[in-house]
N, C-alpha and C. Protein backbone atom coordinates (compact mmCIF):
# COMPACT_ATOMS: atom_id res chain seq x y z
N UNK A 1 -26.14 35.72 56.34
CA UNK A 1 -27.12 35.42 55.30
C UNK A 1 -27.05 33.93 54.96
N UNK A 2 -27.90 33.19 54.88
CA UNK A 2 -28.36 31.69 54.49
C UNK A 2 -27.74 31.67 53.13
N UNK A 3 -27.40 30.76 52.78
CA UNK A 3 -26.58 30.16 51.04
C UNK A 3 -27.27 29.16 50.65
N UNK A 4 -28.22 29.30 49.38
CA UNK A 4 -28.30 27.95 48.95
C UNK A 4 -28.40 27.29 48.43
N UNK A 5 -27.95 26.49 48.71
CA UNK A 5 -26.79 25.73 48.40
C UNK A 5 -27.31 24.85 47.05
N UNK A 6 -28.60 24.68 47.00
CA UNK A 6 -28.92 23.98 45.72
C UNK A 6 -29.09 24.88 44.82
N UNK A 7 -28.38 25.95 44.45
CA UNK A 7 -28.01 26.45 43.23
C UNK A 7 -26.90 26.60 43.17
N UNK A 8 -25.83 25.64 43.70
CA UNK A 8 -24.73 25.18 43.61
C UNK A 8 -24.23 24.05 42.31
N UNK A 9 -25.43 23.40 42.09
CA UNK A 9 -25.00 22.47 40.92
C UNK A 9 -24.90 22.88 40.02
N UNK A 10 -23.34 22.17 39.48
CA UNK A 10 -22.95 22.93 38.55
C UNK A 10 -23.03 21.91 37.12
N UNK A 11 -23.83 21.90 35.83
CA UNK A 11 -23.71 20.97 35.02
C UNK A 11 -22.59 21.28 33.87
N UNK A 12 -21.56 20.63 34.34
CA UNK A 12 -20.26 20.93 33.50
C UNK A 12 -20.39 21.17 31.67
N UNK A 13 -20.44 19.90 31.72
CA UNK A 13 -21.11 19.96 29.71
C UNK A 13 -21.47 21.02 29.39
N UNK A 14 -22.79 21.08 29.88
CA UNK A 14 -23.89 22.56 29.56
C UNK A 14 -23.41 23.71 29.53
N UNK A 15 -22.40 23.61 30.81
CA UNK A 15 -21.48 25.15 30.58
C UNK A 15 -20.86 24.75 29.79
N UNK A 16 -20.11 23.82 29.28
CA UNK A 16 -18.94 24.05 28.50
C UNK A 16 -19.59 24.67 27.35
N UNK A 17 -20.62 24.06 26.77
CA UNK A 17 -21.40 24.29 25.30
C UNK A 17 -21.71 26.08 25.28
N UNK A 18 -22.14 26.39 26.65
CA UNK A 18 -22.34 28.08 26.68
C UNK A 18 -21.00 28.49 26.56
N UNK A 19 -20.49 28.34 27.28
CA UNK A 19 -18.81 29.09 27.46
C UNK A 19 -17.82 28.32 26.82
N UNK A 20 -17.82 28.04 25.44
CA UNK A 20 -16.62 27.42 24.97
C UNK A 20 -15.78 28.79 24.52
N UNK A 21 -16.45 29.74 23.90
CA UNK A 21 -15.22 30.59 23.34
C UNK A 21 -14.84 31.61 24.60
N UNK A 22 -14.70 30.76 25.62
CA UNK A 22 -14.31 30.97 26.77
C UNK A 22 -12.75 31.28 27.20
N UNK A 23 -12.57 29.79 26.73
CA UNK A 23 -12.09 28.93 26.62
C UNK A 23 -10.27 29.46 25.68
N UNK A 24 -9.64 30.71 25.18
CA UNK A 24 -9.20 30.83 24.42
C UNK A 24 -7.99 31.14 24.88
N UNK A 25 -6.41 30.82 24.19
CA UNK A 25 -4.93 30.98 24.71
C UNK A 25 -4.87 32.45 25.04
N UNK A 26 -3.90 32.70 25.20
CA UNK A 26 -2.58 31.75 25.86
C UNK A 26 -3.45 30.66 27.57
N UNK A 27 -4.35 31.27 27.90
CA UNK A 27 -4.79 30.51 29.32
C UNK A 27 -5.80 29.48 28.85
N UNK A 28 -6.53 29.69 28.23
CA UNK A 28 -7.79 28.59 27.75
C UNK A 28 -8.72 28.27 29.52
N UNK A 29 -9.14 29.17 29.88
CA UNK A 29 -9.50 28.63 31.36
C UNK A 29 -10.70 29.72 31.21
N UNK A 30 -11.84 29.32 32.14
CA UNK A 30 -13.01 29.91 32.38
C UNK A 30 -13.45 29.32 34.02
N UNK A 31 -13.48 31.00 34.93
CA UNK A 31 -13.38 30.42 36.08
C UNK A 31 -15.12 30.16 36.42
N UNK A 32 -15.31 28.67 37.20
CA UNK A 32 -16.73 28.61 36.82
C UNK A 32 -17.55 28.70 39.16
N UNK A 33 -16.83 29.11 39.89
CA UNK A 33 -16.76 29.37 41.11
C UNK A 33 -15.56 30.35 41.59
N UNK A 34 -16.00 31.01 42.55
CA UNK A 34 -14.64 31.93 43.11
C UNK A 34 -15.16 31.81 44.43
N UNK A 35 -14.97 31.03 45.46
CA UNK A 35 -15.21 31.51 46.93
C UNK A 35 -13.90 30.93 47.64
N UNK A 36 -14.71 29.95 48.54
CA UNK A 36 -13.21 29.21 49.15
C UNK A 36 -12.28 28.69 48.50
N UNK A 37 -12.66 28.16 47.24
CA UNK A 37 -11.67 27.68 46.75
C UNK A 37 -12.48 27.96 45.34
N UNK A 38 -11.42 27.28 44.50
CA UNK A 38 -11.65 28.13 42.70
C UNK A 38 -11.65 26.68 41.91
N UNK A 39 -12.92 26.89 41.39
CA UNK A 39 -13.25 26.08 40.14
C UNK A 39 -12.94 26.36 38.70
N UNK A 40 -12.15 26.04 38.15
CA UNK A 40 -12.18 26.70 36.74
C UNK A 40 -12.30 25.28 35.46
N UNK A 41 -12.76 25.41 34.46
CA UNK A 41 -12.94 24.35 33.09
C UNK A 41 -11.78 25.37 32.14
N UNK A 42 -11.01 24.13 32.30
CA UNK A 42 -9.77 24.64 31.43
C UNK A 42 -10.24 23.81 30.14
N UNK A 43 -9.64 24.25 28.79
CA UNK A 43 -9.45 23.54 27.66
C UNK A 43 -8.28 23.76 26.70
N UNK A 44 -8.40 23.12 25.67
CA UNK A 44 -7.16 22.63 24.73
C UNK A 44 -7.32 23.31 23.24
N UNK A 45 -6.66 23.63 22.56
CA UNK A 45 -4.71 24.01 23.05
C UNK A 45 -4.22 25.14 23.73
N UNK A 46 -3.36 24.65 24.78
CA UNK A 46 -2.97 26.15 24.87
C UNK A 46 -1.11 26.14 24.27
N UNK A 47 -0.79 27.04 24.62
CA UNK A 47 0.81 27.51 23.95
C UNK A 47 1.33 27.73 25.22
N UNK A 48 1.16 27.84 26.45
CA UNK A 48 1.87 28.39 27.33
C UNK A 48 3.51 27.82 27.83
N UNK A 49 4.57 28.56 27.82
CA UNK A 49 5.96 28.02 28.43
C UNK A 49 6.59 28.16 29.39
N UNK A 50 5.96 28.85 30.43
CA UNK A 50 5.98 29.48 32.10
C UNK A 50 5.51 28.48 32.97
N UNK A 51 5.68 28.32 33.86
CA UNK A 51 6.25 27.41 34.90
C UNK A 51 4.88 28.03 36.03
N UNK A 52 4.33 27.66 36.89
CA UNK A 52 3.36 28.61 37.07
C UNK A 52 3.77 27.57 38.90
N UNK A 53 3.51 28.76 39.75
CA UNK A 53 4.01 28.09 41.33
C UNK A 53 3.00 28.45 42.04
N UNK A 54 2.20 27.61 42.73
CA UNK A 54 1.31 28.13 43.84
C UNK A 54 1.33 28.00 45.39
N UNK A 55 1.64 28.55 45.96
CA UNK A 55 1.65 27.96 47.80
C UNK A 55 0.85 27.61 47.85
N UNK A 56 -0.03 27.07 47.71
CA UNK A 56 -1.22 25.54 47.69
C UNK A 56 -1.71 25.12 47.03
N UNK A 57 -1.71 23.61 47.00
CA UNK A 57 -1.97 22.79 46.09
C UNK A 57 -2.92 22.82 45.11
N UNK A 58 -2.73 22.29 43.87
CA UNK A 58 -3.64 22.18 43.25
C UNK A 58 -4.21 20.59 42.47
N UNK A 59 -5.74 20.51 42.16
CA UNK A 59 -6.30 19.28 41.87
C UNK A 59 -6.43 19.71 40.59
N UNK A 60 -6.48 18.32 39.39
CA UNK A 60 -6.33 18.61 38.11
C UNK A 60 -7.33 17.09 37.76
N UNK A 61 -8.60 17.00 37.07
CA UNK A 61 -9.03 16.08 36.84
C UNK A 61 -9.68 16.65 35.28
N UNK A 62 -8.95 15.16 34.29
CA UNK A 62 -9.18 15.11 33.08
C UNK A 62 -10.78 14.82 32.43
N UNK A 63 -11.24 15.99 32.11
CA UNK A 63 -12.75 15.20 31.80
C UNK A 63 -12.80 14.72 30.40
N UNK A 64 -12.09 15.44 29.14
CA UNK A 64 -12.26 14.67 28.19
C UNK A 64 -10.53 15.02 27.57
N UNK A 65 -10.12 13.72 26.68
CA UNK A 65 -9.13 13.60 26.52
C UNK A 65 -8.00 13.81 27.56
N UNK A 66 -6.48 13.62 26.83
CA UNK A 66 -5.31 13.66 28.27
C UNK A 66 -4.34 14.93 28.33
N UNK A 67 -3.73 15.50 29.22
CA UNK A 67 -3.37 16.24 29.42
C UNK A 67 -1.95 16.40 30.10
N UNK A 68 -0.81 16.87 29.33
CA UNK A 68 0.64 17.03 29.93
C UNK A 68 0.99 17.66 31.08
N UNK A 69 1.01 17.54 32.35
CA UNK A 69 1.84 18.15 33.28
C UNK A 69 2.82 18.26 33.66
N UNK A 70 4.09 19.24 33.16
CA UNK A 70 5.16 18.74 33.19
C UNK A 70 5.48 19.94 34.27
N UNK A 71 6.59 19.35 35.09
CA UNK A 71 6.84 20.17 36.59
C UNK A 71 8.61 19.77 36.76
N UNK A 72 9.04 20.54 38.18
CA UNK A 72 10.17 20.75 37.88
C UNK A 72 10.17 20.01 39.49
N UNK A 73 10.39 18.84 40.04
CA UNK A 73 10.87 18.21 41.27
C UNK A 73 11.83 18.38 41.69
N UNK A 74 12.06 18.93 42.48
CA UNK A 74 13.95 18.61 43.15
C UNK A 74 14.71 19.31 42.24
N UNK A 75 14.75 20.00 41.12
CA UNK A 75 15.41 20.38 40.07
C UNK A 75 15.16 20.01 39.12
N UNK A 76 15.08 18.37 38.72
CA UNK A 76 14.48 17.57 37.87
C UNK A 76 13.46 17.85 37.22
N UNK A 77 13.28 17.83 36.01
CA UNK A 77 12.04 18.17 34.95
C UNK A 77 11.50 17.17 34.28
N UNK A 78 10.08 17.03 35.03
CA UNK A 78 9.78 15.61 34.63
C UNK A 78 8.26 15.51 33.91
N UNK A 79 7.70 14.81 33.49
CA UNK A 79 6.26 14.91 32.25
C UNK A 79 5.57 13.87 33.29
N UNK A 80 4.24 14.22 33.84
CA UNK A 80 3.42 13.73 34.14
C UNK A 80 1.67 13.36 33.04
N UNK A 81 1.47 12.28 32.79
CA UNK A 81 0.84 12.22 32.28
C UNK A 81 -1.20 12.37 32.74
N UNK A 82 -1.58 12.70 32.57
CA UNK A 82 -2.99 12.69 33.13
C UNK A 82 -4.27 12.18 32.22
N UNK A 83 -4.33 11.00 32.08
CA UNK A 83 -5.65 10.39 31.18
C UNK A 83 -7.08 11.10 31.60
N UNK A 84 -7.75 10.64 30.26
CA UNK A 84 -9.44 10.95 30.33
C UNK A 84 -9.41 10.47 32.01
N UNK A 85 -10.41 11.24 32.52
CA UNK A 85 -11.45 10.23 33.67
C UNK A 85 -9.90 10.15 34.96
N UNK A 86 -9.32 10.88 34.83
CA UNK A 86 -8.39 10.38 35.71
C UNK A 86 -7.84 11.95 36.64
N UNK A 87 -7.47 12.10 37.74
CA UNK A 87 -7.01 12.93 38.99
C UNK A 87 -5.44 13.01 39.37
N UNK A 88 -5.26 14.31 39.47
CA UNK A 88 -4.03 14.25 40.19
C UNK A 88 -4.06 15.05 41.15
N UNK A 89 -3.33 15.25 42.49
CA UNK A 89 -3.00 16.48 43.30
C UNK A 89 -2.05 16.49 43.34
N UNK A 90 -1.24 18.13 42.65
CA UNK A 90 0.26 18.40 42.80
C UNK A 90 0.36 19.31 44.15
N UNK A 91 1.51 18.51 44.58
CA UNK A 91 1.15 19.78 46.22
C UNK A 91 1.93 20.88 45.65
N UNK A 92 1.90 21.80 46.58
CA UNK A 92 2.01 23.36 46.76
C UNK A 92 3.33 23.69 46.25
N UNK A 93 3.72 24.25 45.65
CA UNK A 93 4.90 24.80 45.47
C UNK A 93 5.81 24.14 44.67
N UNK A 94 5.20 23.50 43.74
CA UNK A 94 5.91 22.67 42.56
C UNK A 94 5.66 23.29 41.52
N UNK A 95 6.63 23.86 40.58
CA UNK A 95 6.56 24.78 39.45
C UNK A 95 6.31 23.37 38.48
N UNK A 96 4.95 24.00 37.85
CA UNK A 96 4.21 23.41 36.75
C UNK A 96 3.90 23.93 35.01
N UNK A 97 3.93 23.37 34.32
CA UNK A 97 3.33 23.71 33.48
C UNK A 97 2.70 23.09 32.96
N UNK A 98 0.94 23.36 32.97
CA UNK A 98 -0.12 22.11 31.92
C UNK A 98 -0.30 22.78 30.58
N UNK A 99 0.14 21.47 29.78
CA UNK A 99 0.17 21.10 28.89
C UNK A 99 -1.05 20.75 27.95
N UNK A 100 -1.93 21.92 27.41
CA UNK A 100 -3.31 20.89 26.61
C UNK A 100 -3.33 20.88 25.42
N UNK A 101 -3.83 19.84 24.95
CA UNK A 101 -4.04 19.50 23.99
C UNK A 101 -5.22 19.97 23.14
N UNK A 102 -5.58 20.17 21.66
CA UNK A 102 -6.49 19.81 21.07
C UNK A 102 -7.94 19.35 21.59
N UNK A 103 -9.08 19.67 21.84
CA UNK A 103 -10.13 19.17 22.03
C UNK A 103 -10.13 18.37 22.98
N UNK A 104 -9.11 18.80 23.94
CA UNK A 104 -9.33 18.48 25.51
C UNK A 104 -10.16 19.52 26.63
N UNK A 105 -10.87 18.90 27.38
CA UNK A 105 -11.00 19.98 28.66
C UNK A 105 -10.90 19.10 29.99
N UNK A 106 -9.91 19.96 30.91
CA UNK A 106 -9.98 19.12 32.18
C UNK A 106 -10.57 20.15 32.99
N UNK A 107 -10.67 20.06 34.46
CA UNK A 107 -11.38 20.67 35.53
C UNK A 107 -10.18 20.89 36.34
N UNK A 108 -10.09 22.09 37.17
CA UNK A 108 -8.61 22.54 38.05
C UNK A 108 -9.47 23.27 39.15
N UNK A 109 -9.04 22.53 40.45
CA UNK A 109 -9.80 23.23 41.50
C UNK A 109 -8.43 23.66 42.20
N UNK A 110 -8.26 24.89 42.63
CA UNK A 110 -7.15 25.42 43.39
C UNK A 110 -8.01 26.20 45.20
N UNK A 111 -7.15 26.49 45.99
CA UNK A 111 -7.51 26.77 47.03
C UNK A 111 -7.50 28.54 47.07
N UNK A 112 -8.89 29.59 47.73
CA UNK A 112 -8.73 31.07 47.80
C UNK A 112 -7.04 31.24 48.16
N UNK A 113 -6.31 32.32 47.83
CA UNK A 113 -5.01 32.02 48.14
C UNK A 113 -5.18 33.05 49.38
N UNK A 114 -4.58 32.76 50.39
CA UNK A 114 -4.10 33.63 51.63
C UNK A 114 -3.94 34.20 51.06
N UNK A 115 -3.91 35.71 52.61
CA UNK A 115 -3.76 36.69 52.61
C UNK A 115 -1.75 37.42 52.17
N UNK A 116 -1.21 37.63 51.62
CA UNK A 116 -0.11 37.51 51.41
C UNK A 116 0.51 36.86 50.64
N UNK A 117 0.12 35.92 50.37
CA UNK A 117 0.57 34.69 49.35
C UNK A 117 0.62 35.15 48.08
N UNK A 118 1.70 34.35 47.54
CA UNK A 118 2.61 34.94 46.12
C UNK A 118 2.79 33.77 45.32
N UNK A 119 1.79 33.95 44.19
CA UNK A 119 1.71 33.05 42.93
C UNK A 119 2.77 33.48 42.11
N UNK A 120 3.72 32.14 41.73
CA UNK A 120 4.86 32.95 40.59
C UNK A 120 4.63 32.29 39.25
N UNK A 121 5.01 32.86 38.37
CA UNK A 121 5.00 32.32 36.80
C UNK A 121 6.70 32.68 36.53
N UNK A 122 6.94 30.80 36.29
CA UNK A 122 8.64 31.03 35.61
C UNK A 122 8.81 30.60 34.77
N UNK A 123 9.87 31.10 33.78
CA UNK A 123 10.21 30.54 32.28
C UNK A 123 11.29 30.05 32.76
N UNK A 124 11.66 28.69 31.83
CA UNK A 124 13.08 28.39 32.40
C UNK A 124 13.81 28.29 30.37
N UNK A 125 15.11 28.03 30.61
CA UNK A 125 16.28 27.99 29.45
C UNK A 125 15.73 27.14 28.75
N UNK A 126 15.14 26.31 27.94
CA UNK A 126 15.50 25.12 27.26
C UNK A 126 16.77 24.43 27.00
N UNK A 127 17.83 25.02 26.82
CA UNK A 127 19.15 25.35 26.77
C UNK A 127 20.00 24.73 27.90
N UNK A 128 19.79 25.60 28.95
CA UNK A 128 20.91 25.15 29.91
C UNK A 128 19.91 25.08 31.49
N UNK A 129 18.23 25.18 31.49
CA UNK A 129 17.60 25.07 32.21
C UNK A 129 17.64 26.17 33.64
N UNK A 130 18.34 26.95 33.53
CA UNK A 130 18.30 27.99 33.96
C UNK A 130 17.02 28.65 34.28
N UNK A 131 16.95 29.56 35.56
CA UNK A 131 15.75 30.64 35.46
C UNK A 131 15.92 31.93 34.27
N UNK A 132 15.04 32.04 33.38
CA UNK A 132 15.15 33.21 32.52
C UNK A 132 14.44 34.19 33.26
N UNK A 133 13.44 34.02 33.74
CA UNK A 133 12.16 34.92 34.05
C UNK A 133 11.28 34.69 35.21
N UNK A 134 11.11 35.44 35.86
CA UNK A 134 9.89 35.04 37.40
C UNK A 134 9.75 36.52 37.19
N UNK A 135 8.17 36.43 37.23
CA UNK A 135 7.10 36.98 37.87
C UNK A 135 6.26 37.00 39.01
N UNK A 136 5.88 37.49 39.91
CA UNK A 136 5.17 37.56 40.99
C UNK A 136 4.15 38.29 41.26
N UNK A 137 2.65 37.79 42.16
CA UNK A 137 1.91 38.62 41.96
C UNK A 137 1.01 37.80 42.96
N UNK A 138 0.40 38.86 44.49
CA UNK A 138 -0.93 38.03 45.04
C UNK A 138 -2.12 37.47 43.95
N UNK A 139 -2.27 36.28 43.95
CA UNK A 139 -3.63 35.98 42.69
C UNK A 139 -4.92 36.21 43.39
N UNK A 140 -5.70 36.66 42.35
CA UNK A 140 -7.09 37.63 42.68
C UNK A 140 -8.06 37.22 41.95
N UNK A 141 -7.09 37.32 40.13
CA UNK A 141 -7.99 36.62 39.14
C UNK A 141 -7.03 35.97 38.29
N UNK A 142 -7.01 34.45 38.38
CA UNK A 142 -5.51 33.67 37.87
C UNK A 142 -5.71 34.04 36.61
N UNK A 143 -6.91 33.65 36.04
CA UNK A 143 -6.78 33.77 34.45
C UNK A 143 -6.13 35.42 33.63
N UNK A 144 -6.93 36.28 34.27
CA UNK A 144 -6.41 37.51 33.68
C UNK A 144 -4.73 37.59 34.39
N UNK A 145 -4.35 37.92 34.90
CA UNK A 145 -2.94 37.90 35.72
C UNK A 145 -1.82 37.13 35.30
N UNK A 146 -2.11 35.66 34.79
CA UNK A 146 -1.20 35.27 34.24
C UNK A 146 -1.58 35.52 32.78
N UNK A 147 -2.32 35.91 31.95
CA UNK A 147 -2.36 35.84 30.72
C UNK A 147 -1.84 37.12 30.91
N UNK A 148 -2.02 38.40 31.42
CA UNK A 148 -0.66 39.76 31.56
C UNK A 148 0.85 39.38 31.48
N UNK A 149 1.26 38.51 32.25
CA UNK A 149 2.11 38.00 32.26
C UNK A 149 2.77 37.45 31.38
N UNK A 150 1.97 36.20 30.88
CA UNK A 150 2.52 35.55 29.25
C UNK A 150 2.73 36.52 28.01
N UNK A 151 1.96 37.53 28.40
CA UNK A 151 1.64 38.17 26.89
C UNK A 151 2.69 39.24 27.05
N UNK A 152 3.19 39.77 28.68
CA UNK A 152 4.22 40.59 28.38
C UNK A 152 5.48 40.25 28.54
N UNK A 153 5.93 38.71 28.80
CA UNK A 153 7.18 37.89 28.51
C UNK A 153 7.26 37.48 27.03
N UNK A 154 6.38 37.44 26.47
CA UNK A 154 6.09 36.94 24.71
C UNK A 154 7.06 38.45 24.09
N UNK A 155 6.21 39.26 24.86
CA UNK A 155 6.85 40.94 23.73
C UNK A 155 7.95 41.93 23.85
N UNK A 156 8.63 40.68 24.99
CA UNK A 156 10.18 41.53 25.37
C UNK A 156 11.43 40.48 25.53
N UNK A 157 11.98 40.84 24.04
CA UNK A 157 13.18 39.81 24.38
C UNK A 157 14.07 39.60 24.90
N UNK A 158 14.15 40.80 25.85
CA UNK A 158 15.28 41.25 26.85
C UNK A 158 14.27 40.25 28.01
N UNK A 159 13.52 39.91 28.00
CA UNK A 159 12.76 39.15 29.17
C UNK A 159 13.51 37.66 29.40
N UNK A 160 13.38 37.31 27.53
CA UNK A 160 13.18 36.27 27.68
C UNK A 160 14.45 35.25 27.02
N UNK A 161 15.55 36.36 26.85
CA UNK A 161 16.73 36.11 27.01
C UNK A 161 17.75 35.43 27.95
N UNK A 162 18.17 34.58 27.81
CA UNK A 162 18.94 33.74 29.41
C UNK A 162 19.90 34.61 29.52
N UNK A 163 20.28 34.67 30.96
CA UNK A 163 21.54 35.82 30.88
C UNK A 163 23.11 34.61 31.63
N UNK A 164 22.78 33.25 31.48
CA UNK A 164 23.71 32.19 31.48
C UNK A 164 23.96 31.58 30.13
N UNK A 165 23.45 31.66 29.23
CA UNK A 165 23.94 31.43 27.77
C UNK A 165 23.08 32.08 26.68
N UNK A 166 22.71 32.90 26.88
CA UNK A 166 22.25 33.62 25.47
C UNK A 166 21.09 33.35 24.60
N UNK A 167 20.53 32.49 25.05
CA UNK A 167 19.70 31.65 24.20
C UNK A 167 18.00 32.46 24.36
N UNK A 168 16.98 32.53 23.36
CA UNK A 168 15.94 32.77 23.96
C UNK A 168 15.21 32.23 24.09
N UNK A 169 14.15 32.10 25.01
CA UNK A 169 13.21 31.18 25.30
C UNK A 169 12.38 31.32 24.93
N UNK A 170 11.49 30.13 23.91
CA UNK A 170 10.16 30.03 23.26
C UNK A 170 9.62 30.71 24.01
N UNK A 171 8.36 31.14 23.12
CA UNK A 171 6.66 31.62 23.90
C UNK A 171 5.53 30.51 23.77
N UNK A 172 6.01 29.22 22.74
CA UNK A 172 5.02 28.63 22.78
C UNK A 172 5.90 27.14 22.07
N UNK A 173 5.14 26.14 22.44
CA UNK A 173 5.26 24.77 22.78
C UNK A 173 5.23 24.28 21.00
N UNK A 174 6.44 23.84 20.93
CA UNK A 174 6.34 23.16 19.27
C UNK A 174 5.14 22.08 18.85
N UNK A 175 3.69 22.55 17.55
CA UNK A 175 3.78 22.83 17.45
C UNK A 175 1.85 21.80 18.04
N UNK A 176 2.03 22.55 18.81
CA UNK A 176 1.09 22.29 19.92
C UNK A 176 -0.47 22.19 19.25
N UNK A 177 -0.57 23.18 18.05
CA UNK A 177 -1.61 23.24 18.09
C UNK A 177 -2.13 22.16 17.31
N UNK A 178 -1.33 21.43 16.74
CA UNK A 178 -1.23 19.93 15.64
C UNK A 178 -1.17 18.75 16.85
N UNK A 179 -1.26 19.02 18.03
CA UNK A 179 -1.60 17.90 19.00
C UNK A 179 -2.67 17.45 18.91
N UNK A 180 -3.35 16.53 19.43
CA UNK A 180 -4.93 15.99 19.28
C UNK A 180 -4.57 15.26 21.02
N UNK A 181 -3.60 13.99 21.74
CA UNK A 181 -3.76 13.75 22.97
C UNK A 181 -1.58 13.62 23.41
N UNK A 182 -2.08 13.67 24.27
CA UNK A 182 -0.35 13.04 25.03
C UNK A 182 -0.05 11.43 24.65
């Protein structure tokens, strides 16, 4: 069957203004394409404290205001910053967590995930940085799947308990929602 393709344009704004209460935590994301690869208009604030891993990369471009990406390199836990008007590509398999702000929205294009492929969501210690929690799951529909996820690590404290020092791990980012930019 022929595709076409000029009802492909997509006018970002316009959706945002239709689909803002879209837009709502713990994920704040509205997927706005699903084929080869996935378009979604994320926005701000969210609360999320899970670590989120994809076997392929993902693109992250800030359309209004800036946005925290903080990821875990080599072991290392490090804060990437992402301005208005500005791009990043994190490659594949770097446990992330974005960070939004207040009356931000950026744009996140990720790739259809293979056949087999295993998206994880991890909480780590604050404490002693430890794994508390991994989840796993082929992704189908990111937004619903990980918001299952967040919402059933939030309601079990045996989850979210470290079992290397005792400590429990937030559900949500101090006190995030009093952010406005990074």
């Amino acid at each position: 069957k022929e595709k076409n393709y000029s009802t492909w344009s997509i006018l970002i704004l316009s959706r945002l203004e239709e689909n803002s209460h879209l837009l709502e935590p713990p994920i704040n994301n509205h997927c706005v394409y699903n084929e080869d690869v996935i378009v979604m208009i994320v926005g701000g604030p969210n609360s999320r404290t899970d670590y989120h891993i994809n076997e392929t990369p993902e693109w992250f471009y800030q359309l209004k205001g800036a946005m925290l990406l903080k990821v875990v390199d080599n072991g290392k836990f490090k804060d990437i910053i992402i301005e208005e008007g500005c791009m990043f590509l994190l490659p594949a398999n770097i446990p992330h967590n974005p960070v939004r702000f207040a009356e931000t929205v950026g744009i996140v294009l990720e790739q259809k995930r293979p056949e087999g492929s295993l998206d994880r969501l991890r909480w780590y210690c604050e404490n002693c940085k430890s794994i508390v929690h991994e989840e796993s799951f082929h992704c189908i529909d990111l937004g619903t799947q990980i918001k299952k996820a967040v919402t059933q690590f939030k309601e079990n404290k045996k989850l979210r308990t470290c079992s290397h020092c005792n400590v429990m791990a937030s559900t949500e980012h101090d006190s995030i929602n009093d952010l406005k930019s990074a």
